[in-house]
Protein backbone atom coordinates (compact mmCIF):
# COMPACT_ATOMS: atom_id res chain seq x y z
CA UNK A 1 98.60 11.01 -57.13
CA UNK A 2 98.65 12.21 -53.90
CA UNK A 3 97.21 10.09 -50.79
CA UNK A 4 94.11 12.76 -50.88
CA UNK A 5 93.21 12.08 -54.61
CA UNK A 6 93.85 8.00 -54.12
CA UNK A 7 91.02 8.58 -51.34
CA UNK A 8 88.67 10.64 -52.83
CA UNK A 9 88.89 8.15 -56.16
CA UNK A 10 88.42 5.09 -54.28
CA UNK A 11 91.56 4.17 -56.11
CA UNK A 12 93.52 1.28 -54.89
CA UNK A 13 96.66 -0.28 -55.77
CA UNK A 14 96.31 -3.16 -58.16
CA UNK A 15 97.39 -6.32 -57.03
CA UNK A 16 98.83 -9.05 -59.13
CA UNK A 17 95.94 -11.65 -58.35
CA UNK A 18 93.61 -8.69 -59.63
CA UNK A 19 95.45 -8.40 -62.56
CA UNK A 20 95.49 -11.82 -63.14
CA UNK A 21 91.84 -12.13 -62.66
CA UNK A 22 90.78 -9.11 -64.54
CA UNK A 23 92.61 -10.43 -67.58
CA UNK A 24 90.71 -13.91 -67.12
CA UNK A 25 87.51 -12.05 -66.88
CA UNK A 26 88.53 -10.58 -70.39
CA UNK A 27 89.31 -13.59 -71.87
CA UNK A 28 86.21 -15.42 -71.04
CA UNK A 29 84.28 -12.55 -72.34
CA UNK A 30 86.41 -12.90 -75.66
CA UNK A 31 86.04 -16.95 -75.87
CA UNK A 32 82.11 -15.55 -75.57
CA UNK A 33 81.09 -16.95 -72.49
CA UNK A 34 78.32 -15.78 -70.25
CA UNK A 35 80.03 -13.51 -67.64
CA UNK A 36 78.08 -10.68 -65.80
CA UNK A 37 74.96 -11.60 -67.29
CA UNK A 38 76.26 -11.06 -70.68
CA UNK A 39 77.00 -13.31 -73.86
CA UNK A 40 79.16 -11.50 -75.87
CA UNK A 41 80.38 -12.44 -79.37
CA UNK A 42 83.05 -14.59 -79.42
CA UNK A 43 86.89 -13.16 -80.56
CA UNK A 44 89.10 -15.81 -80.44
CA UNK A 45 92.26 -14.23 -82.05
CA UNK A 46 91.60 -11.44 -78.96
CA UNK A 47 90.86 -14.48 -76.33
CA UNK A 48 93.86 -16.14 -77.74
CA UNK A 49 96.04 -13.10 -77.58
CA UNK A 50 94.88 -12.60 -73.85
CA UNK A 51 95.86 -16.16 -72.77
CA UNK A 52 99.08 -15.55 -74.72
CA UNK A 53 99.75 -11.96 -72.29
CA UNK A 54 99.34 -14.32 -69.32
CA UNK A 55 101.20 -17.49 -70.42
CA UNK A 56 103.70 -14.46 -70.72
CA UNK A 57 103.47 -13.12 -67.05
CA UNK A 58 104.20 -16.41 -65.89
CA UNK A 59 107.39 -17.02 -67.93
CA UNK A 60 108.77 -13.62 -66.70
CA UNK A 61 107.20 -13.76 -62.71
CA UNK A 62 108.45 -17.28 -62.73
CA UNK A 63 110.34 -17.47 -58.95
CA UNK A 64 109.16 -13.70 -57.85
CA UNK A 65 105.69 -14.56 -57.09
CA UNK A 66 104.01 -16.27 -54.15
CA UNK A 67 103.23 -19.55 -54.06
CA UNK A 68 99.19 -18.72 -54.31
CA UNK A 69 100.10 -16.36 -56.60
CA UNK A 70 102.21 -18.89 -58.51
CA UNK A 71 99.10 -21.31 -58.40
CA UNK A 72 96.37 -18.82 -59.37
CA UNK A 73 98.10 -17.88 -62.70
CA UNK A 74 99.15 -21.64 -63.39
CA UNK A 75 95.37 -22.92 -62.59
CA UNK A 76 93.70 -19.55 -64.89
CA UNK A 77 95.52 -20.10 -67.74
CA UNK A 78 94.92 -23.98 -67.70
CA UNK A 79 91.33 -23.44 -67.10
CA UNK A 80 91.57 -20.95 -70.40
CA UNK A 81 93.30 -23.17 -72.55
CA UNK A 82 91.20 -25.58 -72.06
CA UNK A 83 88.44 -23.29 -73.14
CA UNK A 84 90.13 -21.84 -76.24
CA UNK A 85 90.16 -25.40 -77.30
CA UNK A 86 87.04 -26.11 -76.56
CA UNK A 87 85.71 -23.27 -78.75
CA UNK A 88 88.26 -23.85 -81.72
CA UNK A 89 86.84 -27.26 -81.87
CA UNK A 90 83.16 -26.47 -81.89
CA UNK A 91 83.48 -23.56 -84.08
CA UNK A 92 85.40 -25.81 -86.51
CA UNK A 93 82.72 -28.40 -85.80
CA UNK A 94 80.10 -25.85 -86.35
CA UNK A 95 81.54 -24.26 -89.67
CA UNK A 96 81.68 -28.08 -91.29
CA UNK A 97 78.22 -28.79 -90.42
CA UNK A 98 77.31 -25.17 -92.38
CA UNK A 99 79.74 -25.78 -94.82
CA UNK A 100 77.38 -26.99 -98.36
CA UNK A 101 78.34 -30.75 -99.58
């Protein structure tokens, strides 16, 4: 693209804390929380996979990033996991209490 078309789209480079945060935004939707103003259904095996992509990022960034950077990415996926959990356990919680005796 030349610097004409990146103007005229708007288009700017992606940053790595935009990355980071636009995957989190996806992963929240997946894990079915309220984001936007939307409740979407819940995916875990996507929400899961998504966490996994990051934990990822951070094994091969690890020493190339700043330290915010660094921090960001260590605090979203801990904030995740603690989510995916959160929702394994009540869905498993959920599908005993349907389950017949």
């Amino acid at each position: 693209m030349t610097d004409c078309e990146d103007k005229a789209s708007g288009a700017e480079a992606v940053k790595f804390t935009t990355f980071v945060l636009s995957l989190s935004t996806a992963a929240l939707q997946q894990l079915g929380l309220d984001v936007e103003g939307r409740a979407p259904t819940a995916d875990l095996p996507m929400a899961r996979q998504t966490i996994d992509i990051l934990a990822m990022l951070q094994d091969k960034t690890q020493g190339n990033l700043s330290e915010q950077e660094s921090k960001l990415l260590g605090n979203v996926l801990y904030d995740l996991r603690m989510r995916y959990v959160a929702k394994v356990e009540e869905s498993c919680a959920k599908a005993k209490a349907d389950k017949p005796s």
